[in-house]
Each structure stands twice: as structure tokens, then as C-alpha cells.
Protein backbone atom coordinates (compact mmCIF):
# COMPACT_ATOMS: atom_id res chain seq x y z
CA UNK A 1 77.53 152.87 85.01
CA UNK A 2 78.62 151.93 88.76
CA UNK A 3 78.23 148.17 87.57
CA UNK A 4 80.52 148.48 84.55
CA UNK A 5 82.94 150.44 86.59
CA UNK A 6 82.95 147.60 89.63
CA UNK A 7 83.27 144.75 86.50
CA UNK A 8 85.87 146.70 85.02
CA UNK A 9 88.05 146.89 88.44
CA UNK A 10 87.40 143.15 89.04
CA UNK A 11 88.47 141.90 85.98
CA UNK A 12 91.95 144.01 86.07
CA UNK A 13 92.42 142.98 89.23
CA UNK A 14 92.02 139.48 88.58
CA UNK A 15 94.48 139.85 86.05
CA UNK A 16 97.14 141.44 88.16
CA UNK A 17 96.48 138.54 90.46
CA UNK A 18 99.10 136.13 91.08
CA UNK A 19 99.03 132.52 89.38
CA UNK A 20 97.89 129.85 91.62
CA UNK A 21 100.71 127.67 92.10
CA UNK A 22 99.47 124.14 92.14
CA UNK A 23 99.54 122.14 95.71
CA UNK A 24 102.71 120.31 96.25
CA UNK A 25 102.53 116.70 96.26
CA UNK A 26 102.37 114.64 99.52
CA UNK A 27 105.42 113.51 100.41
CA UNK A 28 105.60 110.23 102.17
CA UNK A 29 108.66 108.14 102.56
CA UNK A 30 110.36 106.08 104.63
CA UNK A 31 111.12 101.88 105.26
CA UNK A 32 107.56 100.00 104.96
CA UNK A 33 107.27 96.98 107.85
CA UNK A 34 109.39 94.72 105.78
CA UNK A 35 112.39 96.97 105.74
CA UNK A 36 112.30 98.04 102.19
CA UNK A 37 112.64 101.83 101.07
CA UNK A 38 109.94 103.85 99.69
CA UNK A 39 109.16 106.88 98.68
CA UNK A 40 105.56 108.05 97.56
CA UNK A 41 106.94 110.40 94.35
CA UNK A 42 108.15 106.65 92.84
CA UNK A 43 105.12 105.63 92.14
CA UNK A 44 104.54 108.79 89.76
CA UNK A 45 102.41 106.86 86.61
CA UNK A 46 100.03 105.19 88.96
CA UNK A 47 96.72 105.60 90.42
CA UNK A 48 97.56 105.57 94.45
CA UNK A 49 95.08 105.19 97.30
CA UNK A 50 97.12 106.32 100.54
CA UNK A 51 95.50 105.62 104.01
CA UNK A 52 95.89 106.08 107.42
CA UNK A 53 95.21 103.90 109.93
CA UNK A 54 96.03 101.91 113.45
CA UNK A 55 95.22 98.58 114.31
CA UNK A 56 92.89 99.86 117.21
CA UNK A 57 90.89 101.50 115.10
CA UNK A 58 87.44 99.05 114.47
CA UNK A 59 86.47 101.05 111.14
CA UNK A 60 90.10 100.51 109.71
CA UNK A 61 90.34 96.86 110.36
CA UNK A 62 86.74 96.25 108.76
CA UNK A 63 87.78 97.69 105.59
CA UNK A 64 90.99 95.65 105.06
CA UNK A 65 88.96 93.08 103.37
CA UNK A 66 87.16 95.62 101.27
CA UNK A 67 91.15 96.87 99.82
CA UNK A 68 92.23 92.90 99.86
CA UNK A 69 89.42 92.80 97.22
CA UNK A 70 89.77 95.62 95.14
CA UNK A 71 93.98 95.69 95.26
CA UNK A 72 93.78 91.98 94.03
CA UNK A 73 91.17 93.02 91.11
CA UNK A 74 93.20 95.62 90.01
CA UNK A 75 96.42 93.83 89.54
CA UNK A 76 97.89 94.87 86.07
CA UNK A 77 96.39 98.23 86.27
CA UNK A 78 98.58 101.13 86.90
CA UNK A 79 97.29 101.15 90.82
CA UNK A 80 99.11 101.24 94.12
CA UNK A 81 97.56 101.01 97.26
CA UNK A 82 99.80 101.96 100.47
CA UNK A 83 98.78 102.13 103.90
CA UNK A 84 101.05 104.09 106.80
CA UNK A 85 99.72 102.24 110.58
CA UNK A 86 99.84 105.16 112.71
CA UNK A 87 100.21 103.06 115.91
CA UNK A 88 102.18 104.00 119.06
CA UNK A 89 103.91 100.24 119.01
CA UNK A 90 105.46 98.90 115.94
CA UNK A 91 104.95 95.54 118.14
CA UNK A 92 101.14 96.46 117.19
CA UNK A 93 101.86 96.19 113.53
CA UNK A 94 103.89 93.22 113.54
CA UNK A 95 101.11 91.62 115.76
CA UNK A 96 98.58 92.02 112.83
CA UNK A 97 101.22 91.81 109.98
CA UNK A 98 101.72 88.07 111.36
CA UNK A 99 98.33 87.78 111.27
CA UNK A 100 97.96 88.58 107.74
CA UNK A 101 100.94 86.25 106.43
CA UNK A 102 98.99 83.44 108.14
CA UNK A 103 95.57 84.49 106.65
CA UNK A 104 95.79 86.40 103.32
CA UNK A 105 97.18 85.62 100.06
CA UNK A 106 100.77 87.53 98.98
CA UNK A 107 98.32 89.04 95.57
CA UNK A 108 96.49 90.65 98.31
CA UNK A 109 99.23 92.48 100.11
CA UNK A 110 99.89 96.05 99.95
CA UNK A 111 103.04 98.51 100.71
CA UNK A 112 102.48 99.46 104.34
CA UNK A 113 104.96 101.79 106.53
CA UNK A 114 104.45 102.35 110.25
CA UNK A 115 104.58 106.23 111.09
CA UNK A 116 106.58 106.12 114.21
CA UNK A 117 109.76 104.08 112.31
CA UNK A 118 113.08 106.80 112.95
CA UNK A 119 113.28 107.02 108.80
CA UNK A 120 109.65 107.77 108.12
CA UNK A 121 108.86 111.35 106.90
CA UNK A 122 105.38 113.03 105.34
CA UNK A 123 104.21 116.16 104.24
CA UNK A 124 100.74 115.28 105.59
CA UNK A 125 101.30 115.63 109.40
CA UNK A 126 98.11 114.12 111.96
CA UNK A 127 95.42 113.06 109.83
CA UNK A 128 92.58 113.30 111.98
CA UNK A 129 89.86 110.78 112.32
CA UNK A 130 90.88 107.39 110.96
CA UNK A 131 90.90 105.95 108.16
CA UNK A 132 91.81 109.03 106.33
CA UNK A 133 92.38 108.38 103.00
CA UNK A 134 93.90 110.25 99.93
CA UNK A 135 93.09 109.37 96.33
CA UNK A 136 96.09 110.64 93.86
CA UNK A 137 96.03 110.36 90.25
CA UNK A 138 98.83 109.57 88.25
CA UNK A 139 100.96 112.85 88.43
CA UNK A 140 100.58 113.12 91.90
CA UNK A 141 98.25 115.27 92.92
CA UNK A 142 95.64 114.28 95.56
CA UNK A 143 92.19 114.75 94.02
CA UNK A 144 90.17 113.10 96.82
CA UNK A 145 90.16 113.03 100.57
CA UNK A 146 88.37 110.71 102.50
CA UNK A 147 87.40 111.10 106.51
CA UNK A 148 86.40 107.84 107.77
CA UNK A 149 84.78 104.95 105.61
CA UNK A 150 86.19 105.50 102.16
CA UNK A 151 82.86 105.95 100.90
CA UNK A 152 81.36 103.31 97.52
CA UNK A 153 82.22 106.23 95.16
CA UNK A 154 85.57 106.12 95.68
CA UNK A 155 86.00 103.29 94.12
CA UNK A 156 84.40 104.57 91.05
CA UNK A 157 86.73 107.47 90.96
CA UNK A 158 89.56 105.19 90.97
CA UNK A 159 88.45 103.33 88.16
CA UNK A 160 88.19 106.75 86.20
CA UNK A 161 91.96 107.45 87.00
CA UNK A 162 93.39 104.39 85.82
């Protein structure tokens, strides 16, 4: 009887519960490094892989080929991928970004934004260890979050979004 009592009061109380309001999106906006304005809710549609990262950081700079690769082979597909450089110096950026122009094709480019420009704003505040990555489907929610190495699977996840 005490069990059907205690079931009873849990299941009225979970419906006098409020609704779970969903997470708000991530905002991210600002100019990227070639001065154009973006803002993350735009890309609304689209499968987005967001990641933070600093050209000191070894891990994130061996995985730039990795996203070269899968960015190009996913061109046509309703996929964005945007990086924000979290460096001190936006002389660091444009360092590597010249870099880059010299070494990598333009189908292999991706949005990037440096996080100390005056105009940049995000919802995400410090990420932590770098690369940290989110995955957001195409109504913008963030259904992954990756510490680190963005791990094989990810890119399997991705392909399920698009």
C-alpha cells in the first residue's frame, strides 16, 4: 500500500512539474578575420560544427587537415563548419591565416572569427580545454560537445544530421 501511495505522489507531482524549456541556442556573432558579419542563428537549415581553438594549441592545428578534408567532401550538403581562434593576438591569426591562403585551396576554407575582435559576442563564454567543439543540428540546438580531439564518431553523427 506504501508503494502505491509513494507512485501515486510521484506521478502528481511530476505532473504539476514545470515544462522543461528547451536550451537556448548558442549565440555567436561577430566580424570573421576577413571583415564580414556573421551571426551563428543565420545558418539555421544547416548542420554546423563550431570549434574553439588558438593557434598555440598543437591538438588544434593537427586537426585542421582532418576539417580541410571533411568541409571540402561535404560541399553541397547543408553543412557549415566555423571556427572562433581564441588567441590573445589577432596578429596570431593573421600569421596562420596567411599561411593558409598560401597553402590550402579556397573549397577548403571555413568561416573563422577571432574572439578578442571589439564586435564579437557568444553565449558560450571560456570553453575550457581546446579544441572544444559543438555539433548543432539544423534548428540549432547543440546535440554534441566535444573536449579535445573531436573524436571518429563525430563525424558519423554529422553525417546523420545532414
Amino acid at each position: 500500500m506504501k508503494n502505491l501511495v509513494l507512485a501515486a505522489a510521484l506521478f502528481g507531482a511530476a505532473l504539476c512539474a514545470p515544462a522543461q524549456t528547451p536550451a537556448p541556442a548558442l549565440r555567436v556573432e561577430g566580424p570573421t578575420v576577413e571583415g564580414k558579419p556573421f551571426q551563428l542563428a543565420s545558418l539555421r537549415g544547416k548542420v554546423v560544427l563550431l570549434m574553439f581553438w588558438s593557434t598555440d594549441c598543437a591538438v588544434c592545428r593537427d586537426k585542421m587537415p582532418e576539417l580541410r578534408q571533411n568541409y571540402q567532401g561535404w560541399q553541397g550538403k547543408p553543412f557549415e563548419l566555423v571556427l572562433v581562434a581564441t588567441d590573445r593576438r589577432m596578429k596570431d591569426v593573421e600569421d596562420y591565416e596567411r599561411i593558409i591562403s598560401r597553402t590550402v585551396p579556397l573549397q577548403q576554407r571555413f568561416v573563422q572569427l577571432w574572439a578578442g575582435e571589439a564586435g564579437y559576442r557568444d553565449s558560450v563564454g571560456a570553453p575550457g580545454q581546446l579544441p572544444a567543439s559543438f555539433l548543432i543540428d539544423k534548428s540549432g540546438k547543440v546535440v554534441e560537445r566535444y573536449q579535445g580531439r573531436i573524436p571518429a564518431e563525430a563525424w558519423d553523427r554529422i553525417a546523420e544530421l545532414l
